[in-house]
N, C-alpha and C. Protein backbone atom coordinates (compact mmCIF):
# COMPACT_ATOMS: atom_id res chain seq x y z
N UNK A 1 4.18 -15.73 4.74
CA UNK A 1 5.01 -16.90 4.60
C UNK A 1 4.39 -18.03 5.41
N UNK A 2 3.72 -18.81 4.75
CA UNK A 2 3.36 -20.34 5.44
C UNK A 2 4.34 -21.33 5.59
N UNK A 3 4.58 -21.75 6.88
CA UNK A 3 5.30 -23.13 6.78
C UNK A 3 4.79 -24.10 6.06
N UNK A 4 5.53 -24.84 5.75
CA UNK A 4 4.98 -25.77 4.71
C UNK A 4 4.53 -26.90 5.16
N UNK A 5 4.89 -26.84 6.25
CA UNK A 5 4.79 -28.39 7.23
C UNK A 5 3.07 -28.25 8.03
N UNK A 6 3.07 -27.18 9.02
CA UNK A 6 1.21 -26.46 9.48
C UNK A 6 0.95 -25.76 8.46
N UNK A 7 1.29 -25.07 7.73
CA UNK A 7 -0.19 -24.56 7.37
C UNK A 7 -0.35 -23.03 7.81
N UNK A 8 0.25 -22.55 8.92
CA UNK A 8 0.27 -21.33 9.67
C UNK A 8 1.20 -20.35 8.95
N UNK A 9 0.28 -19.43 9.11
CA UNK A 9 1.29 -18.01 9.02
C UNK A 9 2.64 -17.86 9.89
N UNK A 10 3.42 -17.06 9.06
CA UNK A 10 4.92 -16.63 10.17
C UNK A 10 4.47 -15.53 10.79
N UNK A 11 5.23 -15.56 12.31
CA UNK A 11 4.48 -14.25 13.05
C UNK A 11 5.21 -12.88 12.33
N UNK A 12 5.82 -12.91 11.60
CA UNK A 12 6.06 -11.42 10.72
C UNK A 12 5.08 -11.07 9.62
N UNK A 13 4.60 -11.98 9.19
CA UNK A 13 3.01 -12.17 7.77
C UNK A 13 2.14 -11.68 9.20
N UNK A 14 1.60 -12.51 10.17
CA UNK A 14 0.29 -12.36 11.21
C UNK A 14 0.43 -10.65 11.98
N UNK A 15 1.70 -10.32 11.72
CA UNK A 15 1.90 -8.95 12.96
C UNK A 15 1.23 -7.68 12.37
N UNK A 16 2.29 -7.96 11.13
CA UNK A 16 2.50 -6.56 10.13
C UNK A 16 1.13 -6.48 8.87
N UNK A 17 0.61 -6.00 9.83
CA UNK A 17 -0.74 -5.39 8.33
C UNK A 17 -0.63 -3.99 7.92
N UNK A 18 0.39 -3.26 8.54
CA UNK A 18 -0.12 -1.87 7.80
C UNK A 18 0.39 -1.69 6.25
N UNK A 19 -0.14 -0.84 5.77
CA UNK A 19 0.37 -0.69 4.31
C UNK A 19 1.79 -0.38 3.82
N UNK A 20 2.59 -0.25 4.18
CA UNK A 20 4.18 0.09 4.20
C UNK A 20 4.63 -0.65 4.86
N UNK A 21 5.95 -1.62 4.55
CA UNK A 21 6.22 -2.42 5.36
C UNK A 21 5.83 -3.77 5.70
N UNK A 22 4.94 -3.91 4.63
CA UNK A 22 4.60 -5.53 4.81
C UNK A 22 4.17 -6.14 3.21
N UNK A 23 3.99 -7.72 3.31
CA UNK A 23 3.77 -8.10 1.69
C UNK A 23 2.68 -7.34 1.23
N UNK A 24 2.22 -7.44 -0.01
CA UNK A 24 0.92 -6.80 -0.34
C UNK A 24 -0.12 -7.93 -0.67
N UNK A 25 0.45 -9.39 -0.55
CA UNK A 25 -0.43 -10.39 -0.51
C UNK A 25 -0.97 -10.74 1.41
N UNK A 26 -0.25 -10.22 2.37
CA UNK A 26 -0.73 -10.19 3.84
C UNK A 26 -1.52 -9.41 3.93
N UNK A 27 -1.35 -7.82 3.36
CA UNK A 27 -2.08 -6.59 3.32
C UNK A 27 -3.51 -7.07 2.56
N UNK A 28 -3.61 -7.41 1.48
CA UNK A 28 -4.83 -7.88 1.12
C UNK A 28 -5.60 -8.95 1.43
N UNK A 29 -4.77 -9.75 2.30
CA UNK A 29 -5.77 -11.00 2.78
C UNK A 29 -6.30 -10.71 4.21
N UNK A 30 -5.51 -9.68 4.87
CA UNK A 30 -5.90 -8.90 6.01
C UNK A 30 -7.16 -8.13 5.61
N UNK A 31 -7.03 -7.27 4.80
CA UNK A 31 -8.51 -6.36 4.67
C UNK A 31 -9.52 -6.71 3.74
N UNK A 32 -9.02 -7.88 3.20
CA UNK A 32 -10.31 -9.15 2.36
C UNK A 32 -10.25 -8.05 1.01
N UNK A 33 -9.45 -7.08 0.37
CA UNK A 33 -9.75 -6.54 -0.71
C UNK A 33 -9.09 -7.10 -2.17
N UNK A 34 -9.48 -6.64 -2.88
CA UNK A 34 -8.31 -7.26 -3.85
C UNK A 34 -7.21 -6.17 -4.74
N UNK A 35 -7.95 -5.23 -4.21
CA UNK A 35 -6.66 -4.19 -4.49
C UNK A 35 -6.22 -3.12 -3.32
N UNK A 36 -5.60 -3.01 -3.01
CA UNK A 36 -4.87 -2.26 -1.41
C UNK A 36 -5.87 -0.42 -1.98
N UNK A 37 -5.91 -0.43 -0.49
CA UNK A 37 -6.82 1.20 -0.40
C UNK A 37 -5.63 2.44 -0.80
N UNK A 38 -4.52 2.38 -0.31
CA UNK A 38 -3.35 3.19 -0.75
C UNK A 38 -3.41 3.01 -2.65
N UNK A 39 -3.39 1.89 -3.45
CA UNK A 39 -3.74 1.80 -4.68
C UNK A 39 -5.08 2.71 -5.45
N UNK A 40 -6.24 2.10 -4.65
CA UNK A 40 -7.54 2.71 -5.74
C UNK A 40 -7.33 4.16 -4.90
N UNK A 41 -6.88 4.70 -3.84
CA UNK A 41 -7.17 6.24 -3.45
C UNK A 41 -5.98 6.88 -4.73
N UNK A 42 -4.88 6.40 -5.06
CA UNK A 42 -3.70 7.08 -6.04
C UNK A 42 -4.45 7.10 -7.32
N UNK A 43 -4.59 5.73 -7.79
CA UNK A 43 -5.58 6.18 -9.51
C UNK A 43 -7.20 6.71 -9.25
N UNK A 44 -7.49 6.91 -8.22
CA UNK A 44 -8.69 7.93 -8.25
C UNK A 44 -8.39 9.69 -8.51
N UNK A 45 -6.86 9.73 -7.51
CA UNK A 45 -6.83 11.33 -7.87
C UNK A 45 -6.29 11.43 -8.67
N UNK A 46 -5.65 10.46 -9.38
CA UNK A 46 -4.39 10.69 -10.95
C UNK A 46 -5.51 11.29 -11.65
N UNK A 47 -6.98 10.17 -11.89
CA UNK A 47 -7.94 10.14 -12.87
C UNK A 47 -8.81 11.34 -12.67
N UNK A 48 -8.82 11.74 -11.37
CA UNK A 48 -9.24 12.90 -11.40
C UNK A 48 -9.30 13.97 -10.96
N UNK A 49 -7.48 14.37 -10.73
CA UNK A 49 -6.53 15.55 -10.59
C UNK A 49 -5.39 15.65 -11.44
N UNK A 50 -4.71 14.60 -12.04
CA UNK A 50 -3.35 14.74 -12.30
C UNK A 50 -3.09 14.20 -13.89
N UNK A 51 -4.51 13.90 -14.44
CA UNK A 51 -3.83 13.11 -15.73
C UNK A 51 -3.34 14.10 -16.72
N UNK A 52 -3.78 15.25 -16.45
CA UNK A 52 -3.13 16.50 -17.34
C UNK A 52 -1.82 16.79 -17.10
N UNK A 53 -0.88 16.49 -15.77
CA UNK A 53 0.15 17.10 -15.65
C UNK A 53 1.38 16.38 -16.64
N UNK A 54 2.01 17.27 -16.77
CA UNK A 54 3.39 17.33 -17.37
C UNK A 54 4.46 16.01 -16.91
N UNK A 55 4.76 15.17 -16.86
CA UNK A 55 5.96 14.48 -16.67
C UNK A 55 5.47 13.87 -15.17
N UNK A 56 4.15 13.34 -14.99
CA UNK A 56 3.69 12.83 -13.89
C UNK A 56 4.47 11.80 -13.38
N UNK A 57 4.98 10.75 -14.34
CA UNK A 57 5.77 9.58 -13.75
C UNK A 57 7.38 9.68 -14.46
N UNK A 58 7.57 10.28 -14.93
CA UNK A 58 8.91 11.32 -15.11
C UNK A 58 9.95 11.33 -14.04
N UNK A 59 9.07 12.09 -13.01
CA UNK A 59 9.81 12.82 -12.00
C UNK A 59 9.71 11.82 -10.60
N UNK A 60 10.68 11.99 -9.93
CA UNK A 60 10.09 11.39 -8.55
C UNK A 60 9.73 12.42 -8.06
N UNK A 61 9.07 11.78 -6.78
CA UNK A 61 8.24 12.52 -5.74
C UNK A 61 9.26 12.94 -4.97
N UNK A 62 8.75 14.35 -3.90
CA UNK A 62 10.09 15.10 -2.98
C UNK A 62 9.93 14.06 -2.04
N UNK A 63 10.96 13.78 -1.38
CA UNK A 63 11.15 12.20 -0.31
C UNK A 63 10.07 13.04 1.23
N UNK A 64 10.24 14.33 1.79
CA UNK A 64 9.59 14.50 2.70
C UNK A 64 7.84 14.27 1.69
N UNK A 65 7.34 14.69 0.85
CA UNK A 65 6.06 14.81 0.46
C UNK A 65 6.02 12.78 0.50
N UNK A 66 6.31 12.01 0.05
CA UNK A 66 6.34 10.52 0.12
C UNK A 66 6.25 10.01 1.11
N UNK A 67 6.86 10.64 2.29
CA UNK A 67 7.13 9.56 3.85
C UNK A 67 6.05 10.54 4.16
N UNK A 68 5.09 11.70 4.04
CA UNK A 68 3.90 12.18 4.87
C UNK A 68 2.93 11.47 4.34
N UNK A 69 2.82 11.00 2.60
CA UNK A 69 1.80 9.89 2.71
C UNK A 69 1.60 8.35 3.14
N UNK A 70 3.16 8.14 3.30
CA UNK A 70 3.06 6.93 3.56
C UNK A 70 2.75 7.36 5.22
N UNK A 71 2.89 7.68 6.05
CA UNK A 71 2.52 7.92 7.35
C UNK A 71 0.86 8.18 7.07
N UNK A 72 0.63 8.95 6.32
CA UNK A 72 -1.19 8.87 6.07
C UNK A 72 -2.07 7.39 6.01
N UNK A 73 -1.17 6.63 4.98
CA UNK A 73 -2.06 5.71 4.46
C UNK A 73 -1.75 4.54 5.69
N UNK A 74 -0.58 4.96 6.15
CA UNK A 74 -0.64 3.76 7.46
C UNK A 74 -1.58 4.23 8.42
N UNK A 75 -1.73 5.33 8.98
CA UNK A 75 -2.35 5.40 10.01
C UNK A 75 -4.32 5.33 9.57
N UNK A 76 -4.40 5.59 8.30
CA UNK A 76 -5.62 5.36 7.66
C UNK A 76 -5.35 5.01 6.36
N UNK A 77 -5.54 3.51 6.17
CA UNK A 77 -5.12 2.50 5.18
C UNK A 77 -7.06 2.97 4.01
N UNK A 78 -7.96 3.16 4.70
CA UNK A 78 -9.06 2.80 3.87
C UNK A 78 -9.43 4.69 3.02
C-alpha cells in the first residue's frame, strides 16, 4: 500500500515478506520474481506427481497437512 501523497510503502507492505500472510504483489516485488516460489514448487509436483490423481482439486486438503506446508514455504519461500 503506497501513500499517495510520498510515494512510500506502508510499514505492513515493508515488514511482511513471508509467503502467507502478506499481498502477493509485496511478496513478488520483495524477491524480484514474477511468480511466488510456493506457486512454481505446487505446479512442478502436480506436473510431475499428481496429474493422474483422482479428484485432485475436488477435495480439500487435511487442514493439519496445509498449515505444515504453509510453515515450510515460510520458513523456506525458494
Amino acid at each position: 500500500m503506497r501513500s499517495a501523497e510520498s510515494g512510500e510503502a506502508s510499514a505492513a507492505e515493508t515488514v511482511q515478506v513471508g509467503v502467507f500472510g502478506s499481498s502477493l504483489t509485496s511478496h513478488l516485488r520483495h524477491t524480484g520474481r514474477a511468480v511466488a516460489p510456493c506457486i512454481s514448487s505446487a505446479m512442478r509436483y502436480i506436473s510431475d506427481s499428481a496429474a493422474q490423481s483422482d479428484g485432485l482439486f475436488r477435495r480439500p486438503g487435511v487442514l493439519s497437512r496445509v498449515e505444515k506446508l504453509q510453515e515450510i514455504m515460510n520458513s523456506d519461500p525458494g
